[in-house]
N, C-alpha and C. Protein backbone atom coordinates (compact mmCIF):
# COMPACT_ATOMS: atom_id res chain seq x y z
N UNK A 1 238.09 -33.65 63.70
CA UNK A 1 236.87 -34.10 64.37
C UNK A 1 236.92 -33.75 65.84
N UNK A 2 236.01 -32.89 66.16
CA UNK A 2 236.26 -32.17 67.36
C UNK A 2 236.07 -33.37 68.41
N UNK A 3 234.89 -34.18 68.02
CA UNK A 3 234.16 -35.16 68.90
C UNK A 3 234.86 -36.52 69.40
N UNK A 4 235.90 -36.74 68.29
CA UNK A 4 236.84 -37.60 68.58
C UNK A 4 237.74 -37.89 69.92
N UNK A 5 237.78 -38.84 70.53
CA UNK A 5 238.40 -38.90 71.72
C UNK A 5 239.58 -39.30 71.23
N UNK A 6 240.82 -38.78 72.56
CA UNK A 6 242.34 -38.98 71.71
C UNK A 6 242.40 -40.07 72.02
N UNK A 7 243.50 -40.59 71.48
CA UNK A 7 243.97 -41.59 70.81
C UNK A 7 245.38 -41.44 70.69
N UNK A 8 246.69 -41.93 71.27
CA UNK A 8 248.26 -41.71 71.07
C UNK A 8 248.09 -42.28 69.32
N UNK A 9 249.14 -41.82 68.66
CA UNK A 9 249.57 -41.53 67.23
C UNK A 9 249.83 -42.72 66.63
N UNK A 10 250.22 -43.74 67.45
CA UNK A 10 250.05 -45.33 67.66
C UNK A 10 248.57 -45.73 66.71
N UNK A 11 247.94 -45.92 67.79
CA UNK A 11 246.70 -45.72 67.59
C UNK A 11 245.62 -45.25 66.48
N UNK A 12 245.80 -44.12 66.38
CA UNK A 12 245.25 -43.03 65.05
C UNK A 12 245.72 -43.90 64.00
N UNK A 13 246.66 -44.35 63.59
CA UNK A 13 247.13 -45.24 62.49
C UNK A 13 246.95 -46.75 62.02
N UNK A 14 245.97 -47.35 63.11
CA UNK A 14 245.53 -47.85 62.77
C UNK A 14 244.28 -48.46 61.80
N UNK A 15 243.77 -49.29 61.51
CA UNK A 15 242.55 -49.44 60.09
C UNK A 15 241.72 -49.76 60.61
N UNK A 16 241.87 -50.71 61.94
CA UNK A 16 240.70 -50.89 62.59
C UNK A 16 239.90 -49.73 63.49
N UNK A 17 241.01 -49.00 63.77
CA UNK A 17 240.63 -47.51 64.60
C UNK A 17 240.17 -46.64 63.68
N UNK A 18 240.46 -46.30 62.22
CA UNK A 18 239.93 -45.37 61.68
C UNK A 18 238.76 -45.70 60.94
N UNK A 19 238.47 -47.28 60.68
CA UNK A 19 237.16 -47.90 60.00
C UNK A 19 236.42 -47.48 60.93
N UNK A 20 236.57 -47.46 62.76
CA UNK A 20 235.79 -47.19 63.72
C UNK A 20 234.90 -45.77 63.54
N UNK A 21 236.14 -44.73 63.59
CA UNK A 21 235.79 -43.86 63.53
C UNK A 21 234.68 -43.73 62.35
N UNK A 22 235.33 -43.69 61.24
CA UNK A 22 234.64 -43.54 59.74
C UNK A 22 233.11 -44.14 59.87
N UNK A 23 233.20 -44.95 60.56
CA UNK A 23 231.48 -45.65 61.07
C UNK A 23 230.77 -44.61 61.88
N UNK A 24 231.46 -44.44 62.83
CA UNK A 24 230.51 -43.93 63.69
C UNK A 24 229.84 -42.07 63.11
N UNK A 25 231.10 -41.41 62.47
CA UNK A 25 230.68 -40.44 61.62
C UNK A 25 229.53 -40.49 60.52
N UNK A 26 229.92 -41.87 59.97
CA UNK A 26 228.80 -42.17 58.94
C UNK A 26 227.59 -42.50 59.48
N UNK A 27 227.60 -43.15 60.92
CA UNK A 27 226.42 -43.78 60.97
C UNK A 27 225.84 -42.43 61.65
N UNK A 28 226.13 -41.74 61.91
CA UNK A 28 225.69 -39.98 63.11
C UNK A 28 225.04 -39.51 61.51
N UNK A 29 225.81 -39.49 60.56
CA UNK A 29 224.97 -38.34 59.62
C UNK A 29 223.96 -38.95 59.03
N UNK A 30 223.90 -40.63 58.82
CA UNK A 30 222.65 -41.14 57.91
C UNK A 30 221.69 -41.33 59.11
N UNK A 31 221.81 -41.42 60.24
CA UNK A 31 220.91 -41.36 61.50
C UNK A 31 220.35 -39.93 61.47
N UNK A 32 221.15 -38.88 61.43
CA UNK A 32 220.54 -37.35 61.27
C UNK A 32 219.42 -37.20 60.38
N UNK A 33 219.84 -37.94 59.11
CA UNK A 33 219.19 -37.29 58.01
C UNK A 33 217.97 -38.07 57.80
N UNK A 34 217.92 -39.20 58.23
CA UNK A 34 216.66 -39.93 58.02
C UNK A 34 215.72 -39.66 59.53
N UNK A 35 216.17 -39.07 60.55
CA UNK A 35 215.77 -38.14 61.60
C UNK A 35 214.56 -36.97 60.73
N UNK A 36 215.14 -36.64 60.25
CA UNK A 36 214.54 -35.03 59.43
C UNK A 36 213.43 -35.86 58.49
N UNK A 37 213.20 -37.19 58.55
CA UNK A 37 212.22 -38.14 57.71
C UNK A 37 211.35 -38.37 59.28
N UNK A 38 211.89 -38.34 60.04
CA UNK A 38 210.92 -39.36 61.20
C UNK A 38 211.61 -40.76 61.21
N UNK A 39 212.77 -41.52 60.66
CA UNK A 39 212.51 -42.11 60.40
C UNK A 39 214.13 -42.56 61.44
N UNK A 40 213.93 -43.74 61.97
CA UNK A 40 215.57 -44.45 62.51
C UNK A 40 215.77 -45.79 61.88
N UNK A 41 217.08 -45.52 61.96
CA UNK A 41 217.89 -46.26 60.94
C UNK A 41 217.51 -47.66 60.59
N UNK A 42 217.03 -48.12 62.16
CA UNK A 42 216.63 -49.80 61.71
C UNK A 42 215.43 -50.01 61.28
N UNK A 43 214.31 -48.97 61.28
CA UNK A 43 213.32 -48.91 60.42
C UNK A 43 213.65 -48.69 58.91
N UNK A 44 214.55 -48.02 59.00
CA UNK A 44 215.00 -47.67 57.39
C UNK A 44 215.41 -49.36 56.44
N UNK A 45 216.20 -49.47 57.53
CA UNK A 45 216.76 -51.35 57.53
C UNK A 45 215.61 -51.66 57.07
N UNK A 46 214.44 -52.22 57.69
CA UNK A 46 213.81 -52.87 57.74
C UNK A 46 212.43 -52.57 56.28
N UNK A 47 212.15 -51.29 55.88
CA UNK A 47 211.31 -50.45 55.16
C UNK A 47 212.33 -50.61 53.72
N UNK A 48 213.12 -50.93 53.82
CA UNK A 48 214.48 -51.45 52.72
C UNK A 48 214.50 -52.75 52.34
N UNK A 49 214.59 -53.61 53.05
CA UNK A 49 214.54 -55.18 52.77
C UNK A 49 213.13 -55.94 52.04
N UNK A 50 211.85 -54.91 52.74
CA UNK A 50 210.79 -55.21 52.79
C UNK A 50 210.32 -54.93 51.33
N UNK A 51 210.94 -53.73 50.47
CA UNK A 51 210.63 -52.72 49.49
C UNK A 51 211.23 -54.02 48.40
N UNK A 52 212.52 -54.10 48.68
CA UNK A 52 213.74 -55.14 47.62
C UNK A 52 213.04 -57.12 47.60
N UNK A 53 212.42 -57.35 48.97
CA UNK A 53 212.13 -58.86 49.08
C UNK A 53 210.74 -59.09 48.88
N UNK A 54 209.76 -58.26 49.69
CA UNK A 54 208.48 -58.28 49.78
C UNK A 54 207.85 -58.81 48.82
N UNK A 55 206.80 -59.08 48.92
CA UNK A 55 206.37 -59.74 50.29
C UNK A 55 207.25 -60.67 50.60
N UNK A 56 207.08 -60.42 51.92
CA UNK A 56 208.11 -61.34 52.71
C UNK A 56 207.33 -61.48 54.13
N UNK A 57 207.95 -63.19 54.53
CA UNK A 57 207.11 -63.28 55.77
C UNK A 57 208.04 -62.63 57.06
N UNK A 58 207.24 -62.22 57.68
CA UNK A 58 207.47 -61.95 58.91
C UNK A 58 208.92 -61.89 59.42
N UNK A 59 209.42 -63.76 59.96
CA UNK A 59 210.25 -64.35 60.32
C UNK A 59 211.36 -64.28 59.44
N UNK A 60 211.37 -64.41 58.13
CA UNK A 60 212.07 -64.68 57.22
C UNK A 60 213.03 -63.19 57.40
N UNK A 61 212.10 -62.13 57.25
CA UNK A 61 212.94 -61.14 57.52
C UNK A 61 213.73 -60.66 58.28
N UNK A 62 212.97 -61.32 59.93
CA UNK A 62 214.38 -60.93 60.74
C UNK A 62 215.29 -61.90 60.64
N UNK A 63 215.18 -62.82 60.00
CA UNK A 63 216.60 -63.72 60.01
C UNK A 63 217.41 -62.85 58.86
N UNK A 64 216.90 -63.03 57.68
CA UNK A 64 217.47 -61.78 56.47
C UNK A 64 218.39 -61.02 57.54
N UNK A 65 217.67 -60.23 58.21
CA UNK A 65 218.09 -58.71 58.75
C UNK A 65 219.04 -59.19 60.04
N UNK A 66 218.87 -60.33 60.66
CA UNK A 66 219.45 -61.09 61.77
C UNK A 66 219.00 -59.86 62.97
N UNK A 67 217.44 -59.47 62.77
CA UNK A 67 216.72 -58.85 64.03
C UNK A 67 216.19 -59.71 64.91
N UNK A 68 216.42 -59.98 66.68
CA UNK A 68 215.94 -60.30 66.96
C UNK A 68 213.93 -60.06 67.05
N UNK A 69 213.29 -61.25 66.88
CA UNK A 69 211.66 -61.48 66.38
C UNK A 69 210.84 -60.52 66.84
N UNK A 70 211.38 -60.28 68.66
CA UNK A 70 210.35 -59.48 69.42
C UNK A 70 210.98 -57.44 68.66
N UNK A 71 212.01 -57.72 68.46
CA UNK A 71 212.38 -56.27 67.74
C UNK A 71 211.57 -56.23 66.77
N UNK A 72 211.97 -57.34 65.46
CA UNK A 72 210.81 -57.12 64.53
C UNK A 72 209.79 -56.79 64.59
N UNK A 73 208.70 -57.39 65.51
CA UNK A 73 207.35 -56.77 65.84
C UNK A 73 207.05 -55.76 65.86
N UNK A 74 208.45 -55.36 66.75
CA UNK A 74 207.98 -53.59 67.22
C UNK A 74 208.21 -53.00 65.91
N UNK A 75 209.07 -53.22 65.15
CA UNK A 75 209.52 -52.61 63.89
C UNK A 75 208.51 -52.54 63.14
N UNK A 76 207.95 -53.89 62.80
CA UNK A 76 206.72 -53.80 61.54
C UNK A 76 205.40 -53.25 62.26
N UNK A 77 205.51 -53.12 63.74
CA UNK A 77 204.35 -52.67 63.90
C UNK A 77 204.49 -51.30 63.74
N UNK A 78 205.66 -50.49 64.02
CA UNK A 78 205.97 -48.69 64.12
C UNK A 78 205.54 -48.25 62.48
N UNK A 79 206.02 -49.59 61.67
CA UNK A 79 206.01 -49.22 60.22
C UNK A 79 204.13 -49.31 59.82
N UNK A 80 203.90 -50.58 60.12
CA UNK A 80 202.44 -50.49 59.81
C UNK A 80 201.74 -49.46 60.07
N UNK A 81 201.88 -48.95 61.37
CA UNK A 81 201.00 -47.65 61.89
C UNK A 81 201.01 -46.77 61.62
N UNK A 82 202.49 -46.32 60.71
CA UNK A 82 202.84 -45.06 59.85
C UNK A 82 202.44 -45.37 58.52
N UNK A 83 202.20 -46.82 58.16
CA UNK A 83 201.20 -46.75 56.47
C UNK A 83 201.85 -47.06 55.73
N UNK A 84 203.22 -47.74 56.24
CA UNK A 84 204.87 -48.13 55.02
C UNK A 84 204.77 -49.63 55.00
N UNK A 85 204.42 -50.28 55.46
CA UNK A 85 203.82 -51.29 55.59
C UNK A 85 202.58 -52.29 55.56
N UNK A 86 202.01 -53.24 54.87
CA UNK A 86 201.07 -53.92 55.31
C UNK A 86 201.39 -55.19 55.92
N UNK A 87 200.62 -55.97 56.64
CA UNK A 87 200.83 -57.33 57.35
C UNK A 87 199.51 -58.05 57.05
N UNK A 88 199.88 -59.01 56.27
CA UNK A 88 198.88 -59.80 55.80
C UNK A 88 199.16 -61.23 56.30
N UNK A 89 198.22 -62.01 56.33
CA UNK A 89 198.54 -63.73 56.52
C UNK A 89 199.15 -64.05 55.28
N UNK A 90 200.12 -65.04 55.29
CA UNK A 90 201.24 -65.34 54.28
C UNK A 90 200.12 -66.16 53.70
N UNK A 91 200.35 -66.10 52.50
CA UNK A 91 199.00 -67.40 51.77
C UNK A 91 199.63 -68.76 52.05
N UNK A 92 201.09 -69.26 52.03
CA UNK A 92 201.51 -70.51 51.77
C UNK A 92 201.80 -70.92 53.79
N UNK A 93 201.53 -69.89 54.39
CA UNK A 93 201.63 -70.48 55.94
C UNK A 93 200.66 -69.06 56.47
N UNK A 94 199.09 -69.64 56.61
CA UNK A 94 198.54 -68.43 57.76
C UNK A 94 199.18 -68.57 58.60
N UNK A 95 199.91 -69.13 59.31
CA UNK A 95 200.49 -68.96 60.85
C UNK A 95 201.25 -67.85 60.82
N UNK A 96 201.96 -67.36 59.45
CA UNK A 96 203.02 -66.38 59.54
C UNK A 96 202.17 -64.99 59.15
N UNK A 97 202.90 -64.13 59.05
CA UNK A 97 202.61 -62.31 58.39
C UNK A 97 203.48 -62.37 57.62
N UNK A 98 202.93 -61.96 56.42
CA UNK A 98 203.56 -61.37 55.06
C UNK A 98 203.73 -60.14 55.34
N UNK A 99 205.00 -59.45 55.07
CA UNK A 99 205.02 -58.17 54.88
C UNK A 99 205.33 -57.67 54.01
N UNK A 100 204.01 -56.57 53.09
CA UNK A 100 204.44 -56.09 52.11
C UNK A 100 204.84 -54.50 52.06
N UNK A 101 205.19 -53.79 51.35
CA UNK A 101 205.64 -51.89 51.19
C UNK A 101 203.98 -51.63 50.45
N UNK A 102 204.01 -50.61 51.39
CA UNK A 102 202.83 -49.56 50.91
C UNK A 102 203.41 -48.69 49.85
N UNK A 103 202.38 -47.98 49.26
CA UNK A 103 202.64 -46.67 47.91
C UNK A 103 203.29 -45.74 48.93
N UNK A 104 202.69 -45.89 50.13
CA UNK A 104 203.23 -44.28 50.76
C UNK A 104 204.87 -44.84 51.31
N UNK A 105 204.82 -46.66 51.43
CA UNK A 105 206.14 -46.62 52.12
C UNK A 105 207.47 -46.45 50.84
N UNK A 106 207.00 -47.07 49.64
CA UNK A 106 207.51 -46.81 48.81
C UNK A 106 208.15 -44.92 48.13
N UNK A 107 207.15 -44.38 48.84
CA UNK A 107 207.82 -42.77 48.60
C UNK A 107 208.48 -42.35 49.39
N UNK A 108 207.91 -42.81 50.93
CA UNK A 108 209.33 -42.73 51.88
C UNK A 108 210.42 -43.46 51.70
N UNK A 109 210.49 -44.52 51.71
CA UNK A 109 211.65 -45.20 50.68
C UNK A 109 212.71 -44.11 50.10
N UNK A 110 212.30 -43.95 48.83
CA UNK A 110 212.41 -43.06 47.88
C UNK A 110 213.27 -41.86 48.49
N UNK A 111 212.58 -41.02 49.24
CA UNK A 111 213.08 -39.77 50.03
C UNK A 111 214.06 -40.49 51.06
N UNK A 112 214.05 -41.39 51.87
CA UNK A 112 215.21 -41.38 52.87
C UNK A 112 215.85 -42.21 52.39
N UNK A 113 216.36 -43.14 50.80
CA UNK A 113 217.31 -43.06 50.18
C UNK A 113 217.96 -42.22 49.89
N UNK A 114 217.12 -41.17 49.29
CA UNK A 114 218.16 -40.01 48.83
C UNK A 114 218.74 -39.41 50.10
N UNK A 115 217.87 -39.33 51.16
CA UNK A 115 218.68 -38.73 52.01
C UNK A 115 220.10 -39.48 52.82
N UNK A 116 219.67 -40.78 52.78
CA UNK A 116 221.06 -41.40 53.15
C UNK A 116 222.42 -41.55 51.98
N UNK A 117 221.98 -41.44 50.69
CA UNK A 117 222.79 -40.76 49.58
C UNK A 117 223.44 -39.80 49.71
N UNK A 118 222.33 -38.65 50.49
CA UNK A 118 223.32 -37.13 50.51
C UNK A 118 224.30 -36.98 51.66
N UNK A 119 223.83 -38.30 52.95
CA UNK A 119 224.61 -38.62 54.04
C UNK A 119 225.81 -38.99 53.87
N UNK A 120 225.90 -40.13 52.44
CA UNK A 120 227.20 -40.45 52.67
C UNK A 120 228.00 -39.46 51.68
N UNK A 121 227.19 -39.26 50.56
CA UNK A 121 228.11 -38.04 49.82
C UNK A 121 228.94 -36.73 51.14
N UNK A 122 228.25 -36.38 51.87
CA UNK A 122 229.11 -35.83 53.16
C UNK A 122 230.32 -36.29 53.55
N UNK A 123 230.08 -37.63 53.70
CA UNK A 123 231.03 -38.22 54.83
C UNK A 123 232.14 -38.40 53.73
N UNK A 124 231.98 -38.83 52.21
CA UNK A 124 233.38 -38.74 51.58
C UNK A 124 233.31 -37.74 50.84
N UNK A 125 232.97 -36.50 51.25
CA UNK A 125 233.35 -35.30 50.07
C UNK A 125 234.64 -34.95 49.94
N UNK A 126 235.20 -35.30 50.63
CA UNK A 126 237.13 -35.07 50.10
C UNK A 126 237.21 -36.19 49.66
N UNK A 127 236.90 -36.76 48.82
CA UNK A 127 237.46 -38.04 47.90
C UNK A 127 236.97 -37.44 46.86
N UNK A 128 237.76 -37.90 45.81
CA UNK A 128 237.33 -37.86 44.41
C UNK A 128 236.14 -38.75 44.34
N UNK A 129 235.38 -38.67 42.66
CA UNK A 129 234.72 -39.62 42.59
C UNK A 129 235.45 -41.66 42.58
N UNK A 130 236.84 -41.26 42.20
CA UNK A 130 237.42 -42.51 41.64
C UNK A 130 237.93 -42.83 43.31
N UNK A 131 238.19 -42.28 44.15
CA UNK A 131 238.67 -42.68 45.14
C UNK A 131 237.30 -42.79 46.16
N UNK A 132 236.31 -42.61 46.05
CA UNK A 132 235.14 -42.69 46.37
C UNK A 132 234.67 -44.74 46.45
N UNK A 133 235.05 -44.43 44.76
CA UNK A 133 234.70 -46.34 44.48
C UNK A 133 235.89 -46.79 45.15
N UNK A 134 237.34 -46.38 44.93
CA UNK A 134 237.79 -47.34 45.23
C UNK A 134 237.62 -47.48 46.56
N UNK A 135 237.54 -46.92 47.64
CA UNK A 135 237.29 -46.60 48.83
C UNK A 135 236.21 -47.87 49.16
N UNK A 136 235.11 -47.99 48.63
CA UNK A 136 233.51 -48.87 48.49
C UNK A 136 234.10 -50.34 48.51
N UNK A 137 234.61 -50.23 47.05
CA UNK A 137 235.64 -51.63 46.55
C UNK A 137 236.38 -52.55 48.26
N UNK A 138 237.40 -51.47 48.36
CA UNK A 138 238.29 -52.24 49.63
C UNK A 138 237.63 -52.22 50.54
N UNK A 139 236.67 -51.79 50.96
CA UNK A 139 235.64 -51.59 52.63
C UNK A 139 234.89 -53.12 51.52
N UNK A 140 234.19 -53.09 50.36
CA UNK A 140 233.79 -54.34 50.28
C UNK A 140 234.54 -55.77 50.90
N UNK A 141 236.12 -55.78 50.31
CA UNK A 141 236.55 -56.52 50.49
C UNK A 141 237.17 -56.90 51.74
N UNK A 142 237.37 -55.87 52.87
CA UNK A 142 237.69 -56.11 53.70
C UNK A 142 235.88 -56.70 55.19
N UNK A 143 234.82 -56.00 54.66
CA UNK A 143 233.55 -55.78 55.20
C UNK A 143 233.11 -57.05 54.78
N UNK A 144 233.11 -57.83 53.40
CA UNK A 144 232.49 -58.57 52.88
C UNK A 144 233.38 -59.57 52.01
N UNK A 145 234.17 -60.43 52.93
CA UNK A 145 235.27 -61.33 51.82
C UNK A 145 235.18 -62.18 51.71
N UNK A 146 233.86 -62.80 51.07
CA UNK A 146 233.36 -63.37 50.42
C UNK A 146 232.35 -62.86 48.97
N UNK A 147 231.91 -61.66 49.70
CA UNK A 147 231.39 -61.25 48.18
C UNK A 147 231.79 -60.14 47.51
C-alpha cells in the first residue's frame, strides 16, 4: 500500500493498526464506487435503512443510524430532491416525517449495493471464499460482541 504511512514493525503487527488500515482501504473503495452512482456513503447509510425499515419516521431514523437530526435533514432532504425518497406526515404523529424509498430509490439501492459488493469483493480478493467468511465471522465478533 503505497498510501500507507510507516509504521516501525512493532506497530504493523498490531490488530488494532491493521483493522485501521483495512477500514480505511475499505471505506476509500466503497466511497469510490458509490461516487460513480452520485452517491456518498452516508446517503447510502441512510437510502439503506430507509429501503429495510420504511416507512420510518424521521427521528427514529437518526437515532437507528445515531445521525445527528440537523444531518438528517440535510440527508433526507439531498435524498428527496434526487426522488429516493418521500417525506410524508407520519399518520400516528403529524408532528413527525415519515420516510419512505421511492421506485427510483429502490433501483438506486439496487445498483450501489452491487456496487459496494464489488467494493468489498476488491478489498478481500486475496482471500479465499472460506477465509472471506471467516474473516466477516471474527470482525463480527470482535466489531459486534454481542451479536
Amino acid at each position: 500500500m503505497a498510501d500507507t504511512p510507516y509504521a516501525p514493525s512493532r506497530i504493523r503487527a498490531l490488530p488494532s493498526w491493521l483493522l485501521g488500515r483495512a477500514a480505511a482501504r475499505g471505506h476509500r473503495l466503497v466511497a469510490d464506487a458509490l461516487a460513480a452512482e452520485g452517491m456518498r456513503m452516508m446517503h447510502h447509510a441512510v437510502l439503506s435503512a430507509v429501503g429495510e425499515l420504511g416507512p420510518v419516521s424521521q427521528a427514529e431514523l437518526g437515532r437507528t443510524l445515531r445521525i445527528d437530526p440537523k444531518d438528517m435533514v440535510a440527508i433526507v432532504n439531498d435524498l428527496q430532491r434526487d426522488g429516493l425518497v418521500t417525506r410524508t406526515p407520519d399518520p400516528r404523529d403529524r408532528r413527525k416525517n415519515a420516510v419512505e424509498i421511492s421506485a427510483d430509490g429502490r433501483r438506486r439501492l439496487r445498483r450501489t449495493q452491487q456496487l459496494g459488493d464489488e467494493a468489498n469483493a476488491e478489498l478481500t480478493a486475496d482471500l479465499t471464499p472460506a477465509e472471506r467468511e471467516q474473516l466477516v465471522a471474527l470482525l463480527t465478533r470482535i466489531a459486534l460482541p454481542e451479536g
